[in-house]
C-alpha atoms as a PDB file:
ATOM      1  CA  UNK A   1     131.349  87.941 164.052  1.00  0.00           C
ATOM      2  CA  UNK A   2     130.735  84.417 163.188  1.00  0.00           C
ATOM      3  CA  UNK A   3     128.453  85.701 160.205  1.00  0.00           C
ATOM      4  CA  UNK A   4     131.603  86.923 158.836  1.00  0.00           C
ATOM      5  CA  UNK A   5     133.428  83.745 159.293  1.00  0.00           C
ATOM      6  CA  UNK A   6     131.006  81.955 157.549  1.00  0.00           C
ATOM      7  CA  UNK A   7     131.030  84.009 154.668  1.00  0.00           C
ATOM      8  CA  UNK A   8     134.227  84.797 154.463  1.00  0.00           C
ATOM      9  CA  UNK A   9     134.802  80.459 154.110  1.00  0.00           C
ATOM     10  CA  UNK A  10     131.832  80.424 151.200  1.00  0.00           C
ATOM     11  CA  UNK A  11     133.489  83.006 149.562  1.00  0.00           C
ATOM     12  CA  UNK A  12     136.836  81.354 150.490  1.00  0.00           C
ATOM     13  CA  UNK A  13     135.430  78.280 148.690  1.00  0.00           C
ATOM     14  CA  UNK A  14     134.336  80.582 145.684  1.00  0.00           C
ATOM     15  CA  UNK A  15     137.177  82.107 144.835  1.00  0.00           C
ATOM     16  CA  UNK A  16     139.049  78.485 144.847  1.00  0.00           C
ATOM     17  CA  UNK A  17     136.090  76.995 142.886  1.00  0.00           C
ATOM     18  CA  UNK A  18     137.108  79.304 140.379  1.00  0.00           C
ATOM     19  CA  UNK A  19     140.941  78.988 140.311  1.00  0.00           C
ATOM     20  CA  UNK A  20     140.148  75.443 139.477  1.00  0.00           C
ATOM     21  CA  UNK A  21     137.639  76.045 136.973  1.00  0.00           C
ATOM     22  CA  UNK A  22     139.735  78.212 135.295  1.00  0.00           C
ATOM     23  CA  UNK A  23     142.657  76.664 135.408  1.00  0.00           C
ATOM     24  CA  UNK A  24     141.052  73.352 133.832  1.00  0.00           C
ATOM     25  CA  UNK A  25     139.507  75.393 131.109  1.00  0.00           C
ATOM     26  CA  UNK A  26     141.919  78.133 129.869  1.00  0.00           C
ATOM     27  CA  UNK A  27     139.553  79.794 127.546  1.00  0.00           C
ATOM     28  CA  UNK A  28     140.636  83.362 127.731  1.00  0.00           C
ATOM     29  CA  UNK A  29     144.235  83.337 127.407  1.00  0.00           C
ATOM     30  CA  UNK A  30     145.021  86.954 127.582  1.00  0.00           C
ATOM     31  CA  UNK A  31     148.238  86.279 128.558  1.00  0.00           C
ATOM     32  CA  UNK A  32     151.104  83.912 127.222  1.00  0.00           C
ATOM     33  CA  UNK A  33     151.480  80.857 129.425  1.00  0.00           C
ATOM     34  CA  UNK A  34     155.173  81.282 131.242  1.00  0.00           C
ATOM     35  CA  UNK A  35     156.820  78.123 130.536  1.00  0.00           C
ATOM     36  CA  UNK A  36     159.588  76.998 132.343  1.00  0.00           C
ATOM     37  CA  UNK A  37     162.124  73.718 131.958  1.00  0.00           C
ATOM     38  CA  UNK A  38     163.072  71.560 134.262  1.00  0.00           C
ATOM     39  CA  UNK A  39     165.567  68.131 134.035  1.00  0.00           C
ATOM     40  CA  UNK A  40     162.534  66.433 133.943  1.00  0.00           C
ATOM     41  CA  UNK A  41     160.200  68.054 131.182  1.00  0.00           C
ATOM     42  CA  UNK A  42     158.536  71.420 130.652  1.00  0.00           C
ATOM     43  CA  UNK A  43     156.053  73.107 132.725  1.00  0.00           C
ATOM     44  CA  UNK A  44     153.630  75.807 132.117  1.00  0.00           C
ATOM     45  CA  UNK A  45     151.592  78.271 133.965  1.00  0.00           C
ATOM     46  CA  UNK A  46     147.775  78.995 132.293  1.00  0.00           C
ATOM     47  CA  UNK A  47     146.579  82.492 133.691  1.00  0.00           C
ATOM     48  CA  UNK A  48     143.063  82.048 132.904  1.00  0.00           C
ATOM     49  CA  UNK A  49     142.392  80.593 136.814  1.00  0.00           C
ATOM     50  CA  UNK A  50     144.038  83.838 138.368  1.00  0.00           C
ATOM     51  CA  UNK A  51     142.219  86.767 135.805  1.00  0.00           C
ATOM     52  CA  UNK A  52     138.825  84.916 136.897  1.00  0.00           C
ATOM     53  CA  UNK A  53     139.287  84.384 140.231  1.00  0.00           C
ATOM     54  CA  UNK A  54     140.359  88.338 140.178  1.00  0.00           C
ATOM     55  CA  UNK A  55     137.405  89.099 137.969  1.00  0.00           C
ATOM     56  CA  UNK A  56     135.121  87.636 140.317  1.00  0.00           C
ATOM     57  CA  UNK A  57     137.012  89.078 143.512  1.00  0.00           C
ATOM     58  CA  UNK A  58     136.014  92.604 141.767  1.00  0.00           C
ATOM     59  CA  UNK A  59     132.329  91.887 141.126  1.00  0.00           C
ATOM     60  CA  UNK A  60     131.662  90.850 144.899  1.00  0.00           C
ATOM     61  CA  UNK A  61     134.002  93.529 145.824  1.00  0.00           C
ATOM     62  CA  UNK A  62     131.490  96.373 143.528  1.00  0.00           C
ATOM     63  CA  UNK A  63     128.756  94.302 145.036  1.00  0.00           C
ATOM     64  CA  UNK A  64     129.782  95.239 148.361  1.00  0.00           C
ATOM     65  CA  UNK A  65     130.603  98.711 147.509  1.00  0.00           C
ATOM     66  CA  UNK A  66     126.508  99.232 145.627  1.00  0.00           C
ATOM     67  CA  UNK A  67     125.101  97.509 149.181  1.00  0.00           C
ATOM     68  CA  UNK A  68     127.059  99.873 150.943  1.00  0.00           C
ATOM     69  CA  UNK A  69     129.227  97.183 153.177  1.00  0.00           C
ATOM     70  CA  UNK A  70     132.548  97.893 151.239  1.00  0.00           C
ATOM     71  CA  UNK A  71     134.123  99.304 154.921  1.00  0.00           C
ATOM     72  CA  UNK A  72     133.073  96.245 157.049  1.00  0.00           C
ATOM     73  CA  UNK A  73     133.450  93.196 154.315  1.00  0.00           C
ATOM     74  CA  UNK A  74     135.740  94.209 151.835  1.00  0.00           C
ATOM     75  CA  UNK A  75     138.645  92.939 154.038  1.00  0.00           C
ATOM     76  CA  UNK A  76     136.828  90.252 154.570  1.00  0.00           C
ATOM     77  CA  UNK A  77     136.486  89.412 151.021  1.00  0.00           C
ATOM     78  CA  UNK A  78     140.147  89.997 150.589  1.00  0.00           C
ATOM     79  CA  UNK A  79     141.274  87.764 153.013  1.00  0.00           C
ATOM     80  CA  UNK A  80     139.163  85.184 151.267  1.00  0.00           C
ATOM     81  CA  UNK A  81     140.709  85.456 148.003  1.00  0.00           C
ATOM     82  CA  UNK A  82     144.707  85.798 149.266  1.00  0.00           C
ATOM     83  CA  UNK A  83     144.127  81.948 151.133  1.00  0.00           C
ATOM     84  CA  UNK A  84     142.258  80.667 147.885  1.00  0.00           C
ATOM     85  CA  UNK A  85     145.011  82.183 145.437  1.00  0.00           C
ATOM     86  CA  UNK A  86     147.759  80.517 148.109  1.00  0.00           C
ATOM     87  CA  UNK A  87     145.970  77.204 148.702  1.00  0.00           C
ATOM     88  CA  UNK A  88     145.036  77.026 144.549  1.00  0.00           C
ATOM     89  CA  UNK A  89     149.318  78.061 143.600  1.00  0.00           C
ATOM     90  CA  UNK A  90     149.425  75.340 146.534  1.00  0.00           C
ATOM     91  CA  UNK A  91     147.858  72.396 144.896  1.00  0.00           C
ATOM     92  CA  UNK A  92     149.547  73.429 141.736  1.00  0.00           C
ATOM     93  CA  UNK A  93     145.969  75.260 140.094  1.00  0.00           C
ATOM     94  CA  UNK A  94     147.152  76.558 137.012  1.00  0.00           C
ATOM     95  CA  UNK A  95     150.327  74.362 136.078  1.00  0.00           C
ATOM     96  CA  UNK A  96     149.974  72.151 132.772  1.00  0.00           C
ATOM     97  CA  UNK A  97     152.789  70.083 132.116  1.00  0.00           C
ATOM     98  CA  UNK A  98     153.579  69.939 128.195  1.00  0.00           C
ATOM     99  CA  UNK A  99     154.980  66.997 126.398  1.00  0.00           C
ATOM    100  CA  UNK A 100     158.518  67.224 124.163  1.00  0.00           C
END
């Protein structure tokens, strides 16, 4: 049990390693950037931090599947990336604001 607790926080920290990443170095942009205006400027959300964090969320989950652990870890693993994806919208991962 405390195996899993221990991986599940290094994968924890994985997955929010590459929010951040991501988010500082929007290189894919698949998708338009929603912008949104406030009183005090113009913000913007960059997917690129999400789609990798996702991307990678599906390679450890296929590695988990090709080891034959999928049953036992794969909630694990999800529980991992649904605190990083809170505690990365949290700290704002993602949000650019753009000058007028």
């Amino acid at each position: 049990m405390i195996k899993k607790v221990i991986f599940t926080l290094l994968q924890f920290v994985l997955f929010l390693v590459a929010f951040f990443a991501g988010s500082l170095l929007p290189v894919f942009q698949l998708l338009p950037p929603i912008t949104m205006t406030f009183a005090n400027g113009t913000r913007a959300f960059e997917w690129d931090g999400i789609l990798l964090m996702l991307a990678l969320f599906v390679l450890v989950l296929l590695i988990e599947v090709l080891r034959k652990r999928f049953r036992s870890a794969a909630p694990w693993t999800t529980l991992a990336v649904a605190l990083a994806a809170i505690l990365g919208l949290a700290m704002k991962f993602g949000f650019k604001d753009l000058q007028p």
